[in-house]
C-alpha atoms as a PDB file:
ATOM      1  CA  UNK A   1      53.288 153.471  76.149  1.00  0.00           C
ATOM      2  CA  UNK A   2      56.061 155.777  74.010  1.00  0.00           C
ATOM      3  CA  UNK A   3      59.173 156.379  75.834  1.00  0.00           C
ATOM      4  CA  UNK A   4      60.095 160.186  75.119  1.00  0.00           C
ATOM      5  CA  UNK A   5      63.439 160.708  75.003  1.00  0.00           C
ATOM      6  CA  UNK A   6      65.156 162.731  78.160  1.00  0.00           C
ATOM      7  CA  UNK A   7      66.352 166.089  76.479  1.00  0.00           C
ATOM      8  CA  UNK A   8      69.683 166.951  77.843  1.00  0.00           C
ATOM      9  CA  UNK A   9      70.030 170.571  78.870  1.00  0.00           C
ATOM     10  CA  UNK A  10      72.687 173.007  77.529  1.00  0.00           C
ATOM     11  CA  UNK A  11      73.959 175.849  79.282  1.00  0.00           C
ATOM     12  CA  UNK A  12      73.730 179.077  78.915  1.00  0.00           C
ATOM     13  CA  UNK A  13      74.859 182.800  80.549  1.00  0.00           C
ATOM     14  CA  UNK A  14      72.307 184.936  81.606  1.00  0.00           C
ATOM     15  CA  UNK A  15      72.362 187.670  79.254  1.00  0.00           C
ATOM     16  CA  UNK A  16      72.260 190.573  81.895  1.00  0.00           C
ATOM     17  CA  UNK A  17      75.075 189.049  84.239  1.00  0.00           C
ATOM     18  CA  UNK A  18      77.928 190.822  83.875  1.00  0.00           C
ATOM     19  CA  UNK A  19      81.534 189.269  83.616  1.00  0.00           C
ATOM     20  CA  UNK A  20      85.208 191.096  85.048  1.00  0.00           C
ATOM     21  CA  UNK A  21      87.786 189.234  84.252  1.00  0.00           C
ATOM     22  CA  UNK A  22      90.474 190.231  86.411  1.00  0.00           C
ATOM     23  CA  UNK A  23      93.109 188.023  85.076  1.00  0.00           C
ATOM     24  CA  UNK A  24      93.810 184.650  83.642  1.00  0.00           C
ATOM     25  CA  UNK A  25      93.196 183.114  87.221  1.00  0.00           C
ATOM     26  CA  UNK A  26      89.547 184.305  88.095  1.00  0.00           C
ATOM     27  CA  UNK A  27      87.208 187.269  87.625  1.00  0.00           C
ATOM     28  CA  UNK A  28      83.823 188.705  89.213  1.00  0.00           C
ATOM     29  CA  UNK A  29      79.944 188.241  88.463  1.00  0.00           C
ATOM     30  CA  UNK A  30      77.675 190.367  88.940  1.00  0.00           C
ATOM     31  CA  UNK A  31      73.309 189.997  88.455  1.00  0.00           C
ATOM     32  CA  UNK A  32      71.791 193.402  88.217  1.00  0.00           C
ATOM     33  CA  UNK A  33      68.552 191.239  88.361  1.00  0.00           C
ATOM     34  CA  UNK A  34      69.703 190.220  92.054  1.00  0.00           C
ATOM     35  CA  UNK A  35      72.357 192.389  93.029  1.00  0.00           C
ATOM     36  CA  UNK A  36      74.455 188.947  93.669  1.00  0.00           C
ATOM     37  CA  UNK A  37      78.336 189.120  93.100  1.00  0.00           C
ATOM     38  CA  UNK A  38      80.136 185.941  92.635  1.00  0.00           C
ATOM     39  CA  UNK A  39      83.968 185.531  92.500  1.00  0.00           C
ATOM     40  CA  UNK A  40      85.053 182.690  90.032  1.00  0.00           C
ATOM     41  CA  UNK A  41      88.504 181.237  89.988  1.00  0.00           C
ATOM     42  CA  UNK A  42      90.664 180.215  87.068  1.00  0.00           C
ATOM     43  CA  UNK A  43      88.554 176.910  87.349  1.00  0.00           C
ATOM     44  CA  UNK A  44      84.683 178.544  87.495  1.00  0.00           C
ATOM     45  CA  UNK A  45      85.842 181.497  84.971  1.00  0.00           C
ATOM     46  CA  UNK A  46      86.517 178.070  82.224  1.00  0.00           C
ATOM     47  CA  UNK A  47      83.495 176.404  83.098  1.00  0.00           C
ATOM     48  CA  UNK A  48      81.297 180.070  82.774  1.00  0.00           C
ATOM     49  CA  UNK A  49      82.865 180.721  79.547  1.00  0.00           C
ATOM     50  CA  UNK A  50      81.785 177.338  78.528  1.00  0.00           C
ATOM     51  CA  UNK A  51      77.832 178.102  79.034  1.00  0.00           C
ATOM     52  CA  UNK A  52      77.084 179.468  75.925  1.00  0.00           C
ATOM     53  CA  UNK A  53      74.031 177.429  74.907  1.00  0.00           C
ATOM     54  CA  UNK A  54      76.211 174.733  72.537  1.00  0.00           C
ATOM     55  CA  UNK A  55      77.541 173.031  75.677  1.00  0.00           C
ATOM     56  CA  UNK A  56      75.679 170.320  77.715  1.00  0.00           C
ATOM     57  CA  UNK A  57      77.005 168.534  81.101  1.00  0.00           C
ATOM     58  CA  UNK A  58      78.973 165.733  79.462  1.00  0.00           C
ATOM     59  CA  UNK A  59      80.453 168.698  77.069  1.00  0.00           C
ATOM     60  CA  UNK A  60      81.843 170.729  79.647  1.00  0.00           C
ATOM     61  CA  UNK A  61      83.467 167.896  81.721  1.00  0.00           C
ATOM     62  CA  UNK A  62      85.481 166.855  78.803  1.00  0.00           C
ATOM     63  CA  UNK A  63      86.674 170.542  77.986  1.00  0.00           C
ATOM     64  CA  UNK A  64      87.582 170.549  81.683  1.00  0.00           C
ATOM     65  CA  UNK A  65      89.666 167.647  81.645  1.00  0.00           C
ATOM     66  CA  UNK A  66      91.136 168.637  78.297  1.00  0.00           C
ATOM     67  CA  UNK A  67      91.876 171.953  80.066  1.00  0.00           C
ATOM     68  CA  UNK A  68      93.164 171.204  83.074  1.00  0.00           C
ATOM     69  CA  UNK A  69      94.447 167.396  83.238  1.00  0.00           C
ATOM     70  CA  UNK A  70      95.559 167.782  86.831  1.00  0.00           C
ATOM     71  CA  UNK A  71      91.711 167.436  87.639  1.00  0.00           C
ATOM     72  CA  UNK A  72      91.315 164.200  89.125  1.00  0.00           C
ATOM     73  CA  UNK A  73      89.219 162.520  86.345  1.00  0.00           C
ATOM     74  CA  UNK A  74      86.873 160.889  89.453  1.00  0.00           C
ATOM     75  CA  UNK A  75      85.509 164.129  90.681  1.00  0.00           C
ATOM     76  CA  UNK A  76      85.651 166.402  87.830  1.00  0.00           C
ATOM     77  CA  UNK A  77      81.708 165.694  86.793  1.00  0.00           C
ATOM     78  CA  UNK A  78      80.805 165.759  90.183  1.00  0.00           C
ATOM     79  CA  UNK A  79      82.473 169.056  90.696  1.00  0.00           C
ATOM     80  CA  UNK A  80      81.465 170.710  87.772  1.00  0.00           C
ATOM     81  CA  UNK A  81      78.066 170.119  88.474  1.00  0.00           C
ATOM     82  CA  UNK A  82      77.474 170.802  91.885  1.00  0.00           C
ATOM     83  CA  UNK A  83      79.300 174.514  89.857  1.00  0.00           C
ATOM     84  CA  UNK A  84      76.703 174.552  86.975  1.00  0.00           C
ATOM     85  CA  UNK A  85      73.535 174.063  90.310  1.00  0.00           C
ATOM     86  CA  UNK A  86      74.677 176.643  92.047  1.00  0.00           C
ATOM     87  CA  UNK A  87      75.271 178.900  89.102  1.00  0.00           C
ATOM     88  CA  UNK A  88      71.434 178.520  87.864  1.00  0.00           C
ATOM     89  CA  UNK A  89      70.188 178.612  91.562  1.00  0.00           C
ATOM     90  CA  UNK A  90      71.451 181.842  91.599  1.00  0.00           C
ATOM     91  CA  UNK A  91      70.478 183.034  88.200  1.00  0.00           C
ATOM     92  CA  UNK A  92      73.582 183.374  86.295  1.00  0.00           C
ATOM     93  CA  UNK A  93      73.553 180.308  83.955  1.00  0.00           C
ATOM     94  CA  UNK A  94      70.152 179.126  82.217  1.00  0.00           C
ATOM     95  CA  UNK A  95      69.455 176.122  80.495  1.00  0.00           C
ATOM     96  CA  UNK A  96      68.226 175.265  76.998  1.00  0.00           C
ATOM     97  CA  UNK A  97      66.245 172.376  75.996  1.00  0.00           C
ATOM     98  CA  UNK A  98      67.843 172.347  72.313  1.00  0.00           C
ATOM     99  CA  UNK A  99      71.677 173.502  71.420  1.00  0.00           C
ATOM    100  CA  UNK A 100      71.445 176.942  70.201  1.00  0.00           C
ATOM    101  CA  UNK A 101      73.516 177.167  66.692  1.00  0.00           C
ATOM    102  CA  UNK A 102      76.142 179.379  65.702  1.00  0.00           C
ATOM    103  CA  UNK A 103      74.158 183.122  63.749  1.00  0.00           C
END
């Protein structure tokens, strides 16, 4: 029996979801595909920007932390997860089996 390695997903926007940033603390989703609007704080808004197919789970966490070192360091994955489920529940983030590479 071969073991096959576990690919580890990156993340990725949904093309046709459309970002409003109203400021530096938050801005608005919307999914034409859906007609669902999300809100995002300063905190969601980071981790969104951060789905652009080059960025994985353990990825994001660390540019989290980096970003905003008041997160407690316990629940940051935890949090940022349970973000990233939701998000491709509700179709605005998609995952990638391989990193996509800089055109």
């Amino acid at each position: 029996m071969v073991d096959t390695p576990l690919k580890v997903p990156y993340y990725i926007n949904n093309p046709d979801v459309v970002l409003r940033e109203e400021d530096q603390y938050g801005g608005l989703l919307f999914n034409p595909d859906t007609n669902n609007i999300r809100v995002l704080n300063q905190t969601g808004l980071f981790i969104y920007k951060q789905c652009n197919g080059k960025n994985n789970l353990t990825t994001i966490v660390t540019a989290v932390q980096t970003e905003f070192d008041q997160a407690p360091a316990d629940q940051v994955t935890d949090q940022v997860r349970g973000f990233i489920d939701e998000m491709v529940s509700a179709g605005f983030i998609g995952m990638v089996e391989e990193q996509l590479h800089a055109q």
